[in-house]
Protein backbone atom coordinates (compact mmCIF):
# COMPACT_ATOMS: atom_id res chain seq x y z
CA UNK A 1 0.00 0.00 0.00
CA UNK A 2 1.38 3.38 -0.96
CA UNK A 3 1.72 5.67 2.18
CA UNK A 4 -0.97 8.26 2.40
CA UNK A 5 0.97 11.41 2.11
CA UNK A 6 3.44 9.88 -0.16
CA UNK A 7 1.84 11.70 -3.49
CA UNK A 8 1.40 14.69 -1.59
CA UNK A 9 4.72 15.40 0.08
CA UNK A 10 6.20 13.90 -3.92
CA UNK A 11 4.45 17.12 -5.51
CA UNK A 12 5.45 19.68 -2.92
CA UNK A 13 9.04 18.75 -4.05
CA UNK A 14 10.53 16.78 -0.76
CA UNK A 15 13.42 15.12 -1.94
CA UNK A 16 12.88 12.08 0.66
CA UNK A 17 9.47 11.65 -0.90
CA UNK A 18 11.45 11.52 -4.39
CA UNK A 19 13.96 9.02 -2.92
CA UNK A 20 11.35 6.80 -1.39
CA UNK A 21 9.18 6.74 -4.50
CA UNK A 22 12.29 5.49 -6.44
CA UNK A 23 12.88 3.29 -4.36
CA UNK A 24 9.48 1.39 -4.56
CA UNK A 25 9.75 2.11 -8.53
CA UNK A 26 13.38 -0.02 -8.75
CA UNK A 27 11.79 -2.86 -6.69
CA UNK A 28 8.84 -3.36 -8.95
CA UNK A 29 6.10 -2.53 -6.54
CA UNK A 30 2.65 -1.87 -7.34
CA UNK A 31 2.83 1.14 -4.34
CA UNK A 32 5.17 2.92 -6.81
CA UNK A 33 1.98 3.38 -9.22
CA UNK A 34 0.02 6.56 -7.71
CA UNK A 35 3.08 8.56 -7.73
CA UNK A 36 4.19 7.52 -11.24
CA UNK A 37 1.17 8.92 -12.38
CA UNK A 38 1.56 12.38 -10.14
CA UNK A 39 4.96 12.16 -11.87
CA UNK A 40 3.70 11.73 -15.40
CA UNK A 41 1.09 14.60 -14.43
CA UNK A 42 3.36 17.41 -14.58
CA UNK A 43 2.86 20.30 -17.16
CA UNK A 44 6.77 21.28 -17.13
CA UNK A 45 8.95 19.07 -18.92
CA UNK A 46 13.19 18.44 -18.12
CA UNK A 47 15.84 18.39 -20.77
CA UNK A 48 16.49 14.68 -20.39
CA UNK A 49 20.05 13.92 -21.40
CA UNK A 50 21.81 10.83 -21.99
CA UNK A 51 25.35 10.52 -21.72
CA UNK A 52 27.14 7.29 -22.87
CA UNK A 53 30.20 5.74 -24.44
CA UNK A 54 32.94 3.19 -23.91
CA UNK A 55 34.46 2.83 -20.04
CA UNK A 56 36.99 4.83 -19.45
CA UNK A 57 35.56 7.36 -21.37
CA UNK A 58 35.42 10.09 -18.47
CA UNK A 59 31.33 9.81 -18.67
CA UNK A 60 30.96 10.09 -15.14
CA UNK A 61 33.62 13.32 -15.15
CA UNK A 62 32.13 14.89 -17.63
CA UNK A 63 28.75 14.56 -16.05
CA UNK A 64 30.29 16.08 -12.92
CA UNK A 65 31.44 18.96 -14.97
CA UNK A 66 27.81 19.41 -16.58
CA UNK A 67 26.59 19.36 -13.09
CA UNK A 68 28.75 22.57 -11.93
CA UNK A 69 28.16 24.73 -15.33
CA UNK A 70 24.34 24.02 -14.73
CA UNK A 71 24.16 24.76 -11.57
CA UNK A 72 26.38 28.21 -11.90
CA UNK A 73 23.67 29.15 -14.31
CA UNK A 74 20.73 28.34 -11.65
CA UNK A 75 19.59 25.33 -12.93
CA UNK A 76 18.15 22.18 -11.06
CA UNK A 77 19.54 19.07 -11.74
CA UNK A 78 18.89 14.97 -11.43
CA UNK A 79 21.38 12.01 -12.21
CA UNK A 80 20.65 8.79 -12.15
CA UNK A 81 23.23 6.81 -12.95
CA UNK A 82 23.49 3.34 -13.75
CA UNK A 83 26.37 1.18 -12.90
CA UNK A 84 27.53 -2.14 -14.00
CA UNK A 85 26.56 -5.11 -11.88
CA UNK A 86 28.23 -8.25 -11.13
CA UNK A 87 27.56 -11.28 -13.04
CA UNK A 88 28.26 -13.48 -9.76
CA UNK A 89 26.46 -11.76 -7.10
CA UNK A 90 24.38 -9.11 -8.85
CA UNK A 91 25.67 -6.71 -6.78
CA UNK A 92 27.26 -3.10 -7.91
CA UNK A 93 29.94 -0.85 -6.67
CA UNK A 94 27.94 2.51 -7.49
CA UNK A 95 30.70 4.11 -8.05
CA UNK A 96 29.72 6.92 -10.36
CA UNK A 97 28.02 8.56 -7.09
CA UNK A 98 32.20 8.52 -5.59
CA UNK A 99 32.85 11.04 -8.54
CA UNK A 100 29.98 13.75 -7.74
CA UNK A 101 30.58 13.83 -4.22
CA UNK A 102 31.33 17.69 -4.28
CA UNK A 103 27.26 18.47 -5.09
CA UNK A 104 26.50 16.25 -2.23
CA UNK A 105 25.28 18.93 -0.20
CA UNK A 106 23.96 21.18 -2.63
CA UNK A 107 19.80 21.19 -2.64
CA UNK A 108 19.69 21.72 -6.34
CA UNK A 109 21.44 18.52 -7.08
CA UNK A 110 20.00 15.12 -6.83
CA UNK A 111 22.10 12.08 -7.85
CA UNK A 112 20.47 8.11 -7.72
CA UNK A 113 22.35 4.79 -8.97
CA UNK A 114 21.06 2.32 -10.22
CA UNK A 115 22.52 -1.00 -10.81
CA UNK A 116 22.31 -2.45 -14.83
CA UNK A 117 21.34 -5.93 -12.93
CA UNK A 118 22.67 -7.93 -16.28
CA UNK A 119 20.87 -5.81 -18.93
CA UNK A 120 22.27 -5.41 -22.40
CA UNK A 121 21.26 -2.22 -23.35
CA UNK A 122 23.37 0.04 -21.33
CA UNK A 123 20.72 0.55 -18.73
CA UNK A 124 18.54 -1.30 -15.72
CA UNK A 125 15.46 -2.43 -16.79
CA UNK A 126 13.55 -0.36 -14.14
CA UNK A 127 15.42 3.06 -15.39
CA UNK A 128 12.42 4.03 -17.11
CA UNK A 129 9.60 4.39 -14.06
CA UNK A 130 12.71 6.32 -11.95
CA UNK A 131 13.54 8.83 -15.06
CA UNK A 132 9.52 9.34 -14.91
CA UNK A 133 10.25 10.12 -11.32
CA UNK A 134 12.93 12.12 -11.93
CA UNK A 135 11.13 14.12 -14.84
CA UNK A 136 7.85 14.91 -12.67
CA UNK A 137 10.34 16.04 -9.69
CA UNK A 138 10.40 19.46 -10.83
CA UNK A 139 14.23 19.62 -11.90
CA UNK A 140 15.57 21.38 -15.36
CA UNK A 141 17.77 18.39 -16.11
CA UNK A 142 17.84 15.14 -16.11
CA UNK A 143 21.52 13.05 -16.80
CA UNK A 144 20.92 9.96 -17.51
CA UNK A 145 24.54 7.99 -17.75
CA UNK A 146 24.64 4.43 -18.71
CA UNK A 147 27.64 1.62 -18.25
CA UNK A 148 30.28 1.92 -20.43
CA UNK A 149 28.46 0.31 -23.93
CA UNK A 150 29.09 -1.53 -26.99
CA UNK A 151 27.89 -1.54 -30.52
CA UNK A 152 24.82 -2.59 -30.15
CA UNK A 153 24.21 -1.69 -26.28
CA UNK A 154 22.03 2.03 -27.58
CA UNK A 155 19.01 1.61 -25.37
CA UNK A 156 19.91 5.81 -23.85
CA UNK A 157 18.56 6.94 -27.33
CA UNK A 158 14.97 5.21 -26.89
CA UNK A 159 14.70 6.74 -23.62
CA UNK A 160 16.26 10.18 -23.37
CA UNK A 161 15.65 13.93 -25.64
CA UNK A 162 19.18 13.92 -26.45
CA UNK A 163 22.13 11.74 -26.38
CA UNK A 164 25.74 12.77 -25.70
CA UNK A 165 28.33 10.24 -26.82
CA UNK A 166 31.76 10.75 -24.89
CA UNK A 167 34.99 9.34 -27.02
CA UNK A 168 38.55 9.58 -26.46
CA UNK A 169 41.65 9.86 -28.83
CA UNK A 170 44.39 7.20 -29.28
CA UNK A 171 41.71 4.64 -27.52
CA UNK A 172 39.94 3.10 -30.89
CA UNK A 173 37.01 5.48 -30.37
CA UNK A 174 37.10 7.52 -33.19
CA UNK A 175 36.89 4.48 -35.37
CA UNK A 176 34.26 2.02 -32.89
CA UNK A 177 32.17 5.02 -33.66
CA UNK A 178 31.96 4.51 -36.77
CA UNK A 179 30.34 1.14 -36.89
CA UNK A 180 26.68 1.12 -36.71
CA UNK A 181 24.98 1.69 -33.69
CA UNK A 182 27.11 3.81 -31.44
CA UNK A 183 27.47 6.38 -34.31
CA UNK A 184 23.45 6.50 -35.22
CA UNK A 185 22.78 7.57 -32.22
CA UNK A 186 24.95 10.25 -31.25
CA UNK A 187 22.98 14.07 -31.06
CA UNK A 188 26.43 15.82 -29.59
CA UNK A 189 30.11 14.06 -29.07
CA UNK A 190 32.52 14.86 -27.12
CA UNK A 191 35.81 13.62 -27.63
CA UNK A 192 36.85 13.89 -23.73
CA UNK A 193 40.24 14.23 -22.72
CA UNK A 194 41.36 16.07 -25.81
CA UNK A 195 44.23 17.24 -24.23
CA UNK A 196 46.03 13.36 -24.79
CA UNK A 197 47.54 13.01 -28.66
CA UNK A 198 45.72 12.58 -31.65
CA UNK A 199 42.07 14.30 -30.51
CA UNK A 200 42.51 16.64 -33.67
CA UNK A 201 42.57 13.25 -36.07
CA UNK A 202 39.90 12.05 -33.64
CA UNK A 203 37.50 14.80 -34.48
CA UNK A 204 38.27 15.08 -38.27
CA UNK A 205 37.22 11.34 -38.30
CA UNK A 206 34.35 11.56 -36.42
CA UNK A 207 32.91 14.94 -38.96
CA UNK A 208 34.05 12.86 -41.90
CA UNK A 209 32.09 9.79 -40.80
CA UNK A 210 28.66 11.56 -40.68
CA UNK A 211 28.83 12.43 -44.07
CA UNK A 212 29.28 8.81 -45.26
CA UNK A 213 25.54 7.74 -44.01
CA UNK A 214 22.06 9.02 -46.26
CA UNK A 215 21.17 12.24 -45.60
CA UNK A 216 19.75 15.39 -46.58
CA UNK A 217 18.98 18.97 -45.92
CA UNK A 218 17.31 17.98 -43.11
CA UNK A 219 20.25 15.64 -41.30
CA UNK A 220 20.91 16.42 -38.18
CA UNK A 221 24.71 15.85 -37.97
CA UNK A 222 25.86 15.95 -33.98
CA UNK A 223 28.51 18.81 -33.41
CA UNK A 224 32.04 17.12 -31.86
CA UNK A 225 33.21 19.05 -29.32
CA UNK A 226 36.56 19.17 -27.35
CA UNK A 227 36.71 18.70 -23.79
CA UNK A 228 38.92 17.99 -20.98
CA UNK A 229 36.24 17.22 -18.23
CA UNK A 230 38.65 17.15 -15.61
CA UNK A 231 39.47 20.33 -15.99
CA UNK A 232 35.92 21.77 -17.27
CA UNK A 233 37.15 23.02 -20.26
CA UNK A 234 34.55 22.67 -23.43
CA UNK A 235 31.58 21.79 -20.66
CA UNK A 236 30.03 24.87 -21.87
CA UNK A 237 30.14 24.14 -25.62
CA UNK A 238 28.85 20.98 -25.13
CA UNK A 239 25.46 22.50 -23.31
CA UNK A 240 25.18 24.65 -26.28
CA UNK A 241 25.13 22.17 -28.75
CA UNK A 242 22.66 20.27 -26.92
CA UNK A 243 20.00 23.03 -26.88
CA UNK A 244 20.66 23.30 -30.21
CA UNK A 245 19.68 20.15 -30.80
CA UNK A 246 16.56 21.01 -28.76
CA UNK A 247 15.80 23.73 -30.40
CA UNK A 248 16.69 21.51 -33.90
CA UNK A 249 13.99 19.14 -32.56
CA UNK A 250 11.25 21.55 -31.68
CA UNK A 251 8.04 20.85 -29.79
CA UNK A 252 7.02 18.22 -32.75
CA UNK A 253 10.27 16.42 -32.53
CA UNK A 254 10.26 16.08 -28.66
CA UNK A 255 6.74 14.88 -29.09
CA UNK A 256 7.56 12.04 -31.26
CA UNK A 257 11.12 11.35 -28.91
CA UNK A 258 8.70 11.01 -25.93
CA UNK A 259 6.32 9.11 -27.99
CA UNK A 260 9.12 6.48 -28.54
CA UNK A 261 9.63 6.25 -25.31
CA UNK A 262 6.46 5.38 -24.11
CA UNK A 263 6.64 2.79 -26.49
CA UNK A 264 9.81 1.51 -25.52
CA UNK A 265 8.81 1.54 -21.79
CA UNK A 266 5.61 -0.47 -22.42
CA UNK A 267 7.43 -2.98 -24.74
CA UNK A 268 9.78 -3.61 -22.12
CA UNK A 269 7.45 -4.31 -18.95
CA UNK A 270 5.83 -6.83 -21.61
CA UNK A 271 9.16 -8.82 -22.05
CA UNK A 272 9.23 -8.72 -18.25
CA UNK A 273 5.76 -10.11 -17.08
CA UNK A 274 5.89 -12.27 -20.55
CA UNK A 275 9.73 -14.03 -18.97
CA UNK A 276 8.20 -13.85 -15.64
CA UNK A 277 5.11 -16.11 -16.67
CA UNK A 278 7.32 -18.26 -18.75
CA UNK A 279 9.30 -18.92 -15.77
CA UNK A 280 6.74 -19.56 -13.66
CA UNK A 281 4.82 -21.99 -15.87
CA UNK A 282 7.81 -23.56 -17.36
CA UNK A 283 8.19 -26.63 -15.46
CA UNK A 284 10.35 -29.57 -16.80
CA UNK A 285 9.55 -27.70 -20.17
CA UNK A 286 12.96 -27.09 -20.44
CA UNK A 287 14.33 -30.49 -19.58
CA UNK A 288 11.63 -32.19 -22.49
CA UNK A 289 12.73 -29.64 -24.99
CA UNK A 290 16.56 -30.85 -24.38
CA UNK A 291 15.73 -34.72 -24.54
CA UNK A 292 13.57 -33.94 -27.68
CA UNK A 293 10.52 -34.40 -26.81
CA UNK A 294 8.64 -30.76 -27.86
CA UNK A 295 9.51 -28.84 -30.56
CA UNK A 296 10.75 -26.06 -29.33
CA UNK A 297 8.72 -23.44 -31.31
CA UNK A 298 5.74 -25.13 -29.71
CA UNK A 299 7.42 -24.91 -26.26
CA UNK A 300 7.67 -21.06 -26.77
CA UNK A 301 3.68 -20.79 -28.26
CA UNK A 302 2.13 -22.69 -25.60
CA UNK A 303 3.63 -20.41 -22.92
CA UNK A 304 3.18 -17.28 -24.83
CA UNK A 305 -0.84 -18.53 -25.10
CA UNK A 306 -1.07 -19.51 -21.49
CA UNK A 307 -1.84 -22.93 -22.86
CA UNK A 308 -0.44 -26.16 -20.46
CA UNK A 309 2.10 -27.95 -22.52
CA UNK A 310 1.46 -31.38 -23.28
């Protein structure tokens, strides 16, 4: 049962209300539902980022740094990030918090982990239902930044407005963003640590490679920007070329963005309850399947229709 003044003290802005409504959203808990829908009430809209690229990247710098520009200009700001977990215990280190320590007692900041418990996409599977918490919370931004990802790990561009894609020189960056995936989804990159040799081939690859896909008047190519996050230098260029973006988008791109991602969310809670049934119902399903004695195609209809397996 949801506690009484849990909506209420959620829309007056009190960041334990926030922090226990999370909570209940990351475990899966029906309770979570009346505030998810006070969250999804709200008029006022964030500019939901997503920040991603390879480990070792300096994602979790460079959010730092977009933390302090933002803030020096008045803004409000969430973070959820979501850290790898272990594929022995499930647990995670939550780390990225250790690197935004210095906004820990600033009231405009608010920073969650979450662990990726095993997903492939670069993100947990309950991320969506806390960056709907996050959203409705009243701040100007939202950061969402995922584990360090592959080719094929893009799941931040389903779910966020924009999507910042942080690359370093000398690493194999410049050309693993090439490949498609990583590259497609890119609205801004910043090639991070620019300071370290070859950042000025880095960038002159990266330009070069958006030219090679179709496009046309219309293309959006993402600006590459230089930055040395540990330092904060290009932080600000980078915020520019997001809200260009925005401003790129307009109202009828967002629309469509969010639209996406109310698909996506939906799609996703149906491949959870749809695994969670086939667990459930499985039985020695498995165990027939391996001796041959079901097909397995008929395995996967029967507990897709509900239907006992004979």
């Amino acid at each position: 049962m949801t506690p009484p003044d849990l909506v209420t003290r959620f829309r007056a802005g009190d960041p334990r209300a926030l922090a226990r409504a999370i909570t209940l959203a990351e475990s899966g808990l029906d309770t979570a539902r009346p505030v998810l829908r006070a969250a999804r009430e709200r008029p006022d809209r964030a500019v939901v980022l997503g920040v991603t690229g390879s480990p070792g990247s300096g994602k979790s710098t460079l959010t730092d740094a977009l933390i302090a520009v933002l803030r020096a200009r008045g803004e409000r700001v969430a973070v959820l990030a979501v850290d790898p977990s272990s594929p022995y215990s499930g647990g995670a280190i939550l780390g990225d918090r250790i690197r935004m320590l210095r906004h820990h007692g600033d009231s405009g900041v608010f920073v969650r982990s979450l662990a990726s418990r095993g997903a492939l996409g670069g993100l947990s599977p309950r991320t969506l239902p806390v960056l709907a918490l996050l959203e409705g919370a009243g701040f100007d931004w939202v950061i969402l930044e995922t584990v360090g990802v592959g080719q094929s790990e893009v799941d931040v561009a389903a779910v966020c407005d924009h999507t910042l894609l942080v690359v370093t020189p000398a690493g194999g960056d410049g050309v693993q963003a090439f490949k498609a995936g990583i590259m497609e989804i890119a609205d801004v990159i910043a090639v991070n640590k620019a300071d370290l040799p070859g950042a000025d081939r880095t960038v002159r690859e990266l330009l070069a490679a958006q030219g090679l896909g179709a496009h046309d008047e219309y293309t959006w190519f993402a600006p590459v920007r230089r930055t040395v996050a540990q330092k904060g230098e290009g932080v600000e260029a980078v915020l520019e070329a997001v809200l260009a973006h925005r401003a790129h988008l307009g109202e009828e791109g967002l629309h469509t963005r969010r639209a996406h991602r109310a698909e996506f969310e939906v799609r996703t809670l149906v491949q959870e309850r749809v695994l969670k049934r086939a667990r459930e119902a499985s039985g020695d399903l498995y165990a027939r399947v391996a001796r041959g004695e079901l097909d397995a195609d008929a395995a996967a209809d029967a507990l897709l229709a509900g239907e006992a397996v004979r």
